[in-house]
N, C-alpha and C. Protein backbone atom coordinates (compact mmCIF):
# COMPACT_ATOMS: atom_id res chain seq x y z
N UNK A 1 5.92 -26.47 40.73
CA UNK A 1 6.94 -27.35 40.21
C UNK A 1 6.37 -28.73 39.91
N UNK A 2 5.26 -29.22 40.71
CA UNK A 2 4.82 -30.69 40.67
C UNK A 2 3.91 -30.55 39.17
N UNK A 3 3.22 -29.57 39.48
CA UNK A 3 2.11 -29.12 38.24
C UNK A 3 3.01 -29.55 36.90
N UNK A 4 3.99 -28.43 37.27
CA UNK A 4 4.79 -28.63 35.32
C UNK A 4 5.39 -30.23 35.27
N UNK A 5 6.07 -30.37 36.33
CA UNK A 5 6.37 -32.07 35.50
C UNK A 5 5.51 -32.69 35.64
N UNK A 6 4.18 -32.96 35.86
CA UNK A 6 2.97 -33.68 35.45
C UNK A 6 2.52 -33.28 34.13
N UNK A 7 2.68 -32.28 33.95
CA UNK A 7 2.11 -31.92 32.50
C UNK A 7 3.28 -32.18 31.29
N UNK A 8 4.90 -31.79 31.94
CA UNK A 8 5.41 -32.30 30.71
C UNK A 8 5.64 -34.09 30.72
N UNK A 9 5.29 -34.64 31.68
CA UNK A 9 4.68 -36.24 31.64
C UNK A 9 3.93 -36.66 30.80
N UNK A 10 2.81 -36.04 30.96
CA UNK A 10 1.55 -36.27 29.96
C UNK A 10 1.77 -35.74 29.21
N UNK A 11 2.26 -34.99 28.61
CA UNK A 11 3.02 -34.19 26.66
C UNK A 11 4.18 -35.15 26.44
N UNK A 12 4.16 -35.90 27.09
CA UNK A 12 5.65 -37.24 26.39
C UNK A 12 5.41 -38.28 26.27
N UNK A 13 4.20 -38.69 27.03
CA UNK A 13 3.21 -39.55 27.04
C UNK A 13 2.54 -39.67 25.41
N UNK A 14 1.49 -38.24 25.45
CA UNK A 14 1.11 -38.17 24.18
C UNK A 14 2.61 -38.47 23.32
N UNK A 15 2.89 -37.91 23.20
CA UNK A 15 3.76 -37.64 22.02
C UNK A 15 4.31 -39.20 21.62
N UNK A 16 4.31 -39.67 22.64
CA UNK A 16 4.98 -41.00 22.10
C UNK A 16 4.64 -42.21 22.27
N UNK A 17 3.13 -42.01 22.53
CA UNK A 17 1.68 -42.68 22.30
C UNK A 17 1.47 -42.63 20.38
N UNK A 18 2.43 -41.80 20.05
CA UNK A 18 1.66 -41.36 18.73
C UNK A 18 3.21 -41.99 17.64
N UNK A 19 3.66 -42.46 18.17
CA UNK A 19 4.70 -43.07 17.23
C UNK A 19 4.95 -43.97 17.05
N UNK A 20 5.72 -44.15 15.70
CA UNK A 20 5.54 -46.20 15.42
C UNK A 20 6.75 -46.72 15.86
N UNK A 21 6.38 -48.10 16.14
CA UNK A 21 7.83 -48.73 16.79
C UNK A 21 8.84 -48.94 15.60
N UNK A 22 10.28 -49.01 16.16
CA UNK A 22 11.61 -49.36 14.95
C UNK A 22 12.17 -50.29 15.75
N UNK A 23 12.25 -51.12 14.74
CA UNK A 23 12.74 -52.64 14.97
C UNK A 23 14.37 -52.70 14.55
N UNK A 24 15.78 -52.62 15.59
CA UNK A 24 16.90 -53.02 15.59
C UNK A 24 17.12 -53.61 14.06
N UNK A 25 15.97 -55.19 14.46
CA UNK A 25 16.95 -55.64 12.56
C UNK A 25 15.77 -56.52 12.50
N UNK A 26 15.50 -57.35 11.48
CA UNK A 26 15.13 -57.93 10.78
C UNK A 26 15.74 -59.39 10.41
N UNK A 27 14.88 -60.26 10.27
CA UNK A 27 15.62 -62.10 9.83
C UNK A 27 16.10 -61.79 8.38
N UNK A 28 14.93 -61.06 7.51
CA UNK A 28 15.87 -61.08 6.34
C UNK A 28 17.03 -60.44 6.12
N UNK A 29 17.91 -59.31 7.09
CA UNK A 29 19.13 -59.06 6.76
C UNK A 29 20.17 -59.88 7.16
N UNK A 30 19.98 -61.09 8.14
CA UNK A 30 20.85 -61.77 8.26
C UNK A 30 21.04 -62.59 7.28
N UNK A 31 19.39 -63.09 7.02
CA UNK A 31 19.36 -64.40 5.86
C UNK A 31 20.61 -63.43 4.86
N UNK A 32 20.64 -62.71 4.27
CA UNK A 32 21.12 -62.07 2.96
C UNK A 32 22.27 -61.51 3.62
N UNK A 33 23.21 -61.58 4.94
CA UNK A 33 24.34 -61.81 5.21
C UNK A 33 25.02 -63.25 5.30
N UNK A 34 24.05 -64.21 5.59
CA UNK A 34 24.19 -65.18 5.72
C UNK A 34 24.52 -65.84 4.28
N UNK A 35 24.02 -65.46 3.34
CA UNK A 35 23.75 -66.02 2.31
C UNK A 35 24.66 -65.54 1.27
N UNK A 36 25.64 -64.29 1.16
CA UNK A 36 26.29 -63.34 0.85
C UNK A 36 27.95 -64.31 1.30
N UNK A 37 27.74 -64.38 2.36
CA UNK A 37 28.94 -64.82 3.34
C UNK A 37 29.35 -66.37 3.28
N UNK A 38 28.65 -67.02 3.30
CA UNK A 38 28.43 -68.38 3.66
C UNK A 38 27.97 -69.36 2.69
N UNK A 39 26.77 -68.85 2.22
CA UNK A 39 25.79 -69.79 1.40
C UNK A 39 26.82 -69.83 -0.16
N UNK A 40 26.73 -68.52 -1.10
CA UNK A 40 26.76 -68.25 -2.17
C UNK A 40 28.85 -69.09 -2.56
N UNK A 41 29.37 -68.94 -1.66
CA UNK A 41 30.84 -69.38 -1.66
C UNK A 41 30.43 -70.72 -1.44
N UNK A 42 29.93 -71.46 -0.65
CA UNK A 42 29.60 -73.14 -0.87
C UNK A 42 28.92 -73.17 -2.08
N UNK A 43 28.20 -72.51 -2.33
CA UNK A 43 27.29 -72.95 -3.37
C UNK A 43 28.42 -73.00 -5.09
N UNK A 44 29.29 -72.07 -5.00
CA UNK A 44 30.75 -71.82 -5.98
C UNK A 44 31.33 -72.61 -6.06
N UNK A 45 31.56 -73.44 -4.50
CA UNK A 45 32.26 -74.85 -4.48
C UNK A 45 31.60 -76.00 -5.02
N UNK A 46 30.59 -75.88 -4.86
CA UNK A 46 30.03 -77.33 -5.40
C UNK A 46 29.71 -77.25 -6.65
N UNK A 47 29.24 -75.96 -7.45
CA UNK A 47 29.78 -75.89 -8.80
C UNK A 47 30.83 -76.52 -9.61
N UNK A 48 31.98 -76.03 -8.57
CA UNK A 48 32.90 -76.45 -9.02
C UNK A 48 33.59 -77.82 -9.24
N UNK A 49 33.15 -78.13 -8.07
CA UNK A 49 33.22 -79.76 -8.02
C UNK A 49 32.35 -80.17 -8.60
N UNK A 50 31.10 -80.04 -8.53
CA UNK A 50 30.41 -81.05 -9.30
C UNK A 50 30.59 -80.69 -10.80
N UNK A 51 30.93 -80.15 -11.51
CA UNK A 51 31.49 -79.59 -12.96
C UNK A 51 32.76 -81.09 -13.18
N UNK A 52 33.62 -81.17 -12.15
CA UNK A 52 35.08 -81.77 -12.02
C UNK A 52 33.81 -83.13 -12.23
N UNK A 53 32.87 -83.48 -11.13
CA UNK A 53 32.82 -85.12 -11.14
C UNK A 53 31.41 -85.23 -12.36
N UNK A 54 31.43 -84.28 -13.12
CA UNK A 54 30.90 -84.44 -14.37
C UNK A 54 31.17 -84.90 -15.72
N UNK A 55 32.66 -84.12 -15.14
CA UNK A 55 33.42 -85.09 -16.19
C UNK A 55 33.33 -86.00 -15.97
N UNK A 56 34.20 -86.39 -14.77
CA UNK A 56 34.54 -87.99 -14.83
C UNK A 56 33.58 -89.05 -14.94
N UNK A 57 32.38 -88.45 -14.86
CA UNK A 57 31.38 -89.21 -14.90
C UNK A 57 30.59 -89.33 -16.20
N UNK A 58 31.42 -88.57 -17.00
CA UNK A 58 30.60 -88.18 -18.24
C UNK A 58 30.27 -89.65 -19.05
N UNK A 59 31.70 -90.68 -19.09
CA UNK A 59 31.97 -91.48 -20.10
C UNK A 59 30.46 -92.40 -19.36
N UNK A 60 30.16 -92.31 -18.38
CA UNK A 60 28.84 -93.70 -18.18
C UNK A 60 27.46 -93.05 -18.04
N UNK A 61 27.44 -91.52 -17.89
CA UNK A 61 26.48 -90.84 -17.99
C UNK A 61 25.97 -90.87 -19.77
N UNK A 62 27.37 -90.93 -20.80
CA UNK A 62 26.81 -91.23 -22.59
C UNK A 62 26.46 -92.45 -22.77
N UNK A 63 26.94 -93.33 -21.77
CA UNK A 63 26.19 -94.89 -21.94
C UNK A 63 25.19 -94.99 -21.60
N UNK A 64 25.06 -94.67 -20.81
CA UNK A 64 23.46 -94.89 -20.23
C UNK A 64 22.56 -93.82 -20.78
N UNK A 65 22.94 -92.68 -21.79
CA UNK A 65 22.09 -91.81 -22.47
C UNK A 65 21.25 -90.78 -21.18
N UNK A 66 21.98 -90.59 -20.31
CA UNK A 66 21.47 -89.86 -18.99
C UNK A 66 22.38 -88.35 -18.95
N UNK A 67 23.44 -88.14 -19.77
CA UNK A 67 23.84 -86.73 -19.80
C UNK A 67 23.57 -85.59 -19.11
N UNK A 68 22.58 -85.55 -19.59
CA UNK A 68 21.52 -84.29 -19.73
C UNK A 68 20.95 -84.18 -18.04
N UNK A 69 20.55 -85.53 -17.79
CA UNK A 69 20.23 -85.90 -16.23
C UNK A 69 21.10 -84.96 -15.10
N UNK A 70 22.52 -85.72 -15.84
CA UNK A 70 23.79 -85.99 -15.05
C UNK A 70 24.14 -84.27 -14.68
N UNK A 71 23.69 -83.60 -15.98
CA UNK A 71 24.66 -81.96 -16.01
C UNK A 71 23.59 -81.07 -15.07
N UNK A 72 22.68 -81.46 -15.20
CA UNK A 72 21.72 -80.91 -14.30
C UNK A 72 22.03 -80.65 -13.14
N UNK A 73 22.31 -81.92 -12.54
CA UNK A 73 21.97 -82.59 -10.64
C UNK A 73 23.52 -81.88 -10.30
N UNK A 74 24.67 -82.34 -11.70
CA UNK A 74 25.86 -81.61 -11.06
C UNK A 74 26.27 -80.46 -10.82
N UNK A 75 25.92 -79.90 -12.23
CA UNK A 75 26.48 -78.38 -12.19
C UNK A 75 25.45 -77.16 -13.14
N UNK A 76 24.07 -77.58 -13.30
CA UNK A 76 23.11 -76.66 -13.18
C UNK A 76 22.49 -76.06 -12.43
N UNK A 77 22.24 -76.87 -11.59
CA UNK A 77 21.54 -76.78 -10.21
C UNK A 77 22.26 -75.83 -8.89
N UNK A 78 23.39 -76.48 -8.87
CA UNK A 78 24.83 -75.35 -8.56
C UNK A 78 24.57 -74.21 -8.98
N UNK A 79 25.04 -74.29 -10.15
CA UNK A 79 25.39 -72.93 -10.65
C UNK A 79 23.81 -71.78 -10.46
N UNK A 80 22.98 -72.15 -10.79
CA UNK A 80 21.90 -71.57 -10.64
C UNK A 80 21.64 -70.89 -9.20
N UNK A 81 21.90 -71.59 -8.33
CA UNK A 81 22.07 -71.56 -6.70
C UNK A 81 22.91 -70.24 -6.55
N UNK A 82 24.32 -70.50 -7.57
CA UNK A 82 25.41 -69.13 -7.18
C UNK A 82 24.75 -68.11 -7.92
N UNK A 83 24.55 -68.34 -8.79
CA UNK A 83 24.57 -66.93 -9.93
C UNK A 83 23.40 -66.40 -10.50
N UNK A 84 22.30 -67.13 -10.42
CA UNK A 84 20.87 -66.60 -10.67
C UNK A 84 20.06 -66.60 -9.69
N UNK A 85 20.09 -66.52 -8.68
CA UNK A 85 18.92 -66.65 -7.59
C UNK A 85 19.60 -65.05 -6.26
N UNK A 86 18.37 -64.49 -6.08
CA UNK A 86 18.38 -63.20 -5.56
C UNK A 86 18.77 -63.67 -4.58
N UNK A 87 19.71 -62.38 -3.63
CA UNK A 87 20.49 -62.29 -2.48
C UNK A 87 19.49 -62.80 -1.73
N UNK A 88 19.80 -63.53 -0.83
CA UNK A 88 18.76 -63.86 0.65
C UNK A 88 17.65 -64.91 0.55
N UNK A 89 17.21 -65.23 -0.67
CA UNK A 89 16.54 -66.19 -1.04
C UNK A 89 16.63 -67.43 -1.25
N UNK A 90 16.24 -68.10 0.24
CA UNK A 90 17.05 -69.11 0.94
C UNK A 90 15.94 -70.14 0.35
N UNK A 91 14.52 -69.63 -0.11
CA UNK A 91 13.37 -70.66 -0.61
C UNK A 91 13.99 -71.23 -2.22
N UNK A 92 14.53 -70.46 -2.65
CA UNK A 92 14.98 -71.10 -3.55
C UNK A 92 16.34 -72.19 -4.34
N UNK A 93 16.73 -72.27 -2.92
CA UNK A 93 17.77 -73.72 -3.14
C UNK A 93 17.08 -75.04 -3.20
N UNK A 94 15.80 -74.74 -2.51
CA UNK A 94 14.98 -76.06 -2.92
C UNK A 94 14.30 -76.13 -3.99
N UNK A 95 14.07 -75.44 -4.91
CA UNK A 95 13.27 -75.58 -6.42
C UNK A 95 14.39 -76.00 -6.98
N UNK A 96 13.33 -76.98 -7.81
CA UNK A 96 14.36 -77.77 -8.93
C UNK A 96 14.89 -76.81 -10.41
């Protein structure tokens, strides 16, 4: 009796000497819950607002010939954040 469970010890041993570890989860599935959940809906909001204080800002943004500046910082940059940049890709809220 001692014999066999020493030997099926060492056959479970091997056996699982010989397998690769599985990892629960990963940072990037949170980032891309996180970012899904949280990020991409702020990022909609400030679109949105900054679209609103684009206007209002429009009439001194054509005086000063800065427009173009202005639509950028407000609601390009935004929008780009919501709608063109891959799920989870948290490096890219900082590129201009």
């Amino acid at each position: 009796m001692k014999t066999k469970l020493v030997t099926v010890i060492c056959v479970l041993a091997l056996l699982g000497a010989g397998t690769t570890p599985c990892y629960a989860s990963s940072d990037s599935d949170m980032e891309v819950a996180a970012d899904a959940i949280v990020v991409r809906p702020a990022c909609l909001v400030a679109t949105v607002v900054g679209s609103v204080l684009f206007v209002v800002a429009l009439p001194w943004a054509a005086m000063s010939k800065s427009v173009k500046k202005t639509a950028h910082a407000l609601v390009v940059r935004p929008a780009r954040a919501t709608f063109s940049r891959p799920l989870g890709d948290m490096e890219a809220l900082n590129d201009d």
